[in-house]
Protein backbone atom coordinates (compact mmCIF):
# COMPACT_ATOMS: atom_id res chain seq x y z
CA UNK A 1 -77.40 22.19 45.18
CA UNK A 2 -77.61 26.14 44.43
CA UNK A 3 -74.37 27.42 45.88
CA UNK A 4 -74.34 31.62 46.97
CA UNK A 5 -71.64 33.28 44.60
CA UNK A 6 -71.42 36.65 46.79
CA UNK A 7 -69.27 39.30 44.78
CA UNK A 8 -67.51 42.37 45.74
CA UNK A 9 -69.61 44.51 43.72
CA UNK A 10 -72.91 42.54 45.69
CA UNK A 11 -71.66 43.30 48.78
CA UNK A 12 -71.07 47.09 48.64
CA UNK A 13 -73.77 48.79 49.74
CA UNK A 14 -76.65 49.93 47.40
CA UNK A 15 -75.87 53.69 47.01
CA UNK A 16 -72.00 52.57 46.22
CA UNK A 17 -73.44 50.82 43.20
CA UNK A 18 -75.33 54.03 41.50
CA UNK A 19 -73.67 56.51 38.69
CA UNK A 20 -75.14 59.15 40.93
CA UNK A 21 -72.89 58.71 44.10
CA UNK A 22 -69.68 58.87 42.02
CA UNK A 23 -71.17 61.88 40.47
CA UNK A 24 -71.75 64.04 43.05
CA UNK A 25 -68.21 62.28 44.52
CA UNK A 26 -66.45 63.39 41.41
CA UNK A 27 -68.20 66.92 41.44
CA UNK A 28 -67.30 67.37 45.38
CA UNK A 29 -63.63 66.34 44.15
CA UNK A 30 -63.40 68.86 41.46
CA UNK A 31 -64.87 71.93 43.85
CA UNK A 32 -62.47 71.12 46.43
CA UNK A 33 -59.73 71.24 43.35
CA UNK A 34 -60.91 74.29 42.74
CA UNK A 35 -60.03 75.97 46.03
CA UNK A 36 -56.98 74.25 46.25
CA UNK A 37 -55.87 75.15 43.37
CA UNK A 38 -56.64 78.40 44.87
CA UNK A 39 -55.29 78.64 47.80
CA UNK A 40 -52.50 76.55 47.33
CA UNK A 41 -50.06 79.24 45.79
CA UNK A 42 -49.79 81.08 49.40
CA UNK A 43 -48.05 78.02 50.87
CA UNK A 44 -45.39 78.03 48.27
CA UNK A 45 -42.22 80.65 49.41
CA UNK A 46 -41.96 83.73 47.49
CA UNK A 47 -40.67 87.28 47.66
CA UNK A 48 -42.18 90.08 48.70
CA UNK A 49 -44.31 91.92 45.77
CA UNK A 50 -42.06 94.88 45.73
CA UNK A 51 -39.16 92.58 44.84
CA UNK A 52 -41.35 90.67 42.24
CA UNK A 53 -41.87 93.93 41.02
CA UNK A 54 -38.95 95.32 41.00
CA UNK A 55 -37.21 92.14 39.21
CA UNK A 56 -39.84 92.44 36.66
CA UNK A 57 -39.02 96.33 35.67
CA UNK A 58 -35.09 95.01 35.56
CA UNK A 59 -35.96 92.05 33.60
CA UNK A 60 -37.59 94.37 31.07
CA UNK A 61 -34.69 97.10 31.33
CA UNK A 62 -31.93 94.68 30.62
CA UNK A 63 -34.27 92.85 27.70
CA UNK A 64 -34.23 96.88 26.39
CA UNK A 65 -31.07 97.33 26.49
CA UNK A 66 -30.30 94.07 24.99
CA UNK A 67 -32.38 94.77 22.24
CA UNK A 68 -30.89 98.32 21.94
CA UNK A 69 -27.26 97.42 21.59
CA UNK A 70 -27.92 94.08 19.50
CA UNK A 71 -27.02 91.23 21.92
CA UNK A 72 -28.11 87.91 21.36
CA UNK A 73 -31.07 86.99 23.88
CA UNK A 74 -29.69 84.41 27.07
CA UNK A 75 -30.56 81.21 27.44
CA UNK A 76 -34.30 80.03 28.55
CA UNK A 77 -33.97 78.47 32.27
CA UNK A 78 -35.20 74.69 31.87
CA UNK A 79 -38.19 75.05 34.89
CA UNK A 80 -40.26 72.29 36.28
CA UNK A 81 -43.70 72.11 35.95
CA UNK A 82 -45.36 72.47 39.59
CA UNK A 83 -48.32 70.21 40.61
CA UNK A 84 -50.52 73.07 40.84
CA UNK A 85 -50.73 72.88 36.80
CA UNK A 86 -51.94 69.42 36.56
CA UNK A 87 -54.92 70.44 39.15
CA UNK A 88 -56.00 73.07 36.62
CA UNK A 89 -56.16 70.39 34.14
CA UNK A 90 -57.65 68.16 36.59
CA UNK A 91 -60.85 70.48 37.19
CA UNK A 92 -62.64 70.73 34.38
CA UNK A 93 -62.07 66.80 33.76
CA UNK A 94 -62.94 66.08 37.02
CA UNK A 95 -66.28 68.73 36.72
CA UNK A 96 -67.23 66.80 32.80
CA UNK A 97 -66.79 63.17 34.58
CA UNK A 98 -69.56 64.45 37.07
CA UNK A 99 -71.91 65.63 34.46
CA UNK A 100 -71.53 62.92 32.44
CA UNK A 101 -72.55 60.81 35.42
CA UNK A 102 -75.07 62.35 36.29
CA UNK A 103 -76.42 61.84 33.13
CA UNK A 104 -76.24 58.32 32.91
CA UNK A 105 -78.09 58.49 36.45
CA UNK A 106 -80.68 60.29 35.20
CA UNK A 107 -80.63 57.67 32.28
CA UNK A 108 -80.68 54.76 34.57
CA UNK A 109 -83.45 56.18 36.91
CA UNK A 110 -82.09 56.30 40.00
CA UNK A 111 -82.46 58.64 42.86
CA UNK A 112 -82.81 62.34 41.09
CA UNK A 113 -81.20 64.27 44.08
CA UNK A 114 -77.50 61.85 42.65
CA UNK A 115 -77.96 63.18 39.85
CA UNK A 116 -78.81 66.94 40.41
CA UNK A 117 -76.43 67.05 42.89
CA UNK A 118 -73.90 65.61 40.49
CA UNK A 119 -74.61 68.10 37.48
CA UNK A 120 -74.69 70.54 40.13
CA UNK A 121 -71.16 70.67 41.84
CA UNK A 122 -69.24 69.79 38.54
CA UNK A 123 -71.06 73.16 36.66
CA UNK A 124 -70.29 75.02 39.72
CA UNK A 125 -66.43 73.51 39.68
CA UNK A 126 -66.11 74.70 36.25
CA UNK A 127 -67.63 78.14 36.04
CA UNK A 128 -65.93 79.05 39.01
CA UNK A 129 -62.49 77.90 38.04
CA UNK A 130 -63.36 79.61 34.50
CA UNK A 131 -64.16 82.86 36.54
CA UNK A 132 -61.35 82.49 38.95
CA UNK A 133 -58.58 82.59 36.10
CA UNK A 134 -60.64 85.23 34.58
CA UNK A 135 -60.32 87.36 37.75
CA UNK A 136 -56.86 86.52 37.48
CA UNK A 137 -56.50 87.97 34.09
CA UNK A 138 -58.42 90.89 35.09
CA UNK A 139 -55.71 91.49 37.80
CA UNK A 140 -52.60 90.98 35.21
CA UNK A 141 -53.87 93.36 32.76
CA UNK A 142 -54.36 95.88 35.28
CA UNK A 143 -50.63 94.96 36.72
CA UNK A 144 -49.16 95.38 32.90
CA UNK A 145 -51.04 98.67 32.57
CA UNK A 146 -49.55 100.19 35.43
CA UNK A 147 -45.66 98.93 34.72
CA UNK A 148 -46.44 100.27 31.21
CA UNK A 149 -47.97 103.49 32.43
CA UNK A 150 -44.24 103.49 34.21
CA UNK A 151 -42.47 102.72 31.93
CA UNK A 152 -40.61 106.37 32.00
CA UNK A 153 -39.43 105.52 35.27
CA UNK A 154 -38.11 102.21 34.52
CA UNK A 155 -35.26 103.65 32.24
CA UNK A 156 -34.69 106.91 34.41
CA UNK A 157 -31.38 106.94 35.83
């Protein structure tokens, strides 16, 4: 007598069981990192960006002065690390999981859309987080530049 020995994994449907469905899953989930990664500083309370500013140009005043007159630097402030930082980390894993499975679709030769799809949104996850924090770089340069190009100001009484 032949018994049926039915398995989780042979009861999933067929697409469930391919390297190219977690590929393009993993490269959706890295893209939709990407944006909240993002996005998600907005939500979080903050000051308006004169005060930012303006408790930037004191920061670097009082460091001056410090500096000037020979007093010992403060204390660091022990901060947290907020969740936002582990999502940048999490991208580019995320987007070199989905490559990487796409590949081994494209090994195991199964559907081709899996696996261009796959290779598809975890590139795209990447470059555009690489290119969003380069825009952001951009953008603090051209911040420094200006406070520096003030800098006259800054110490005016």
């Amino acid at each position: 007598m032949k018994q049926a020995q039915n398995t989780a994994i042979e009861d999933a449907p067929r697409f469930l069981r391919t390297w190219g469905f977690w590929a393009v899953l993993a490269g959706a989930t890295a893209l939709v990192l990407v944006f909240v990664h993002i996005v998600g500083p907005t939500f979080e309370a903050k000051p308006s960006a004169a005060t930012q500013i303006g408790e930037i140009a004191g920061e670097i005043k009082r460091s001056a002065w410090r500096s000037f007159l020979g007093l010992p630097k403060p204390e660091p402030e022990v901060v947290s690390t907020p969740v936002l930082s582990y999502v940048a980390i999490a991208i580019p894993i995320l987007g070199a999981i989905a490559i990487l499975l796409s590949v081994l679709s494209g090994i195991a030769r199964e559907n081709w859309r899996y696996s261009v799809y796959g290779t598809t949104l975890g590139a795209t996850a990447v470059l555009f987080h690489y290119f969003w924090w380069l825009a952001v770089l951009a953008a603090a340069v051209i911040l420094l530049v200006t406070i520096i190009e003030n800098i006259g100001d800054i110490f005016s009484f």
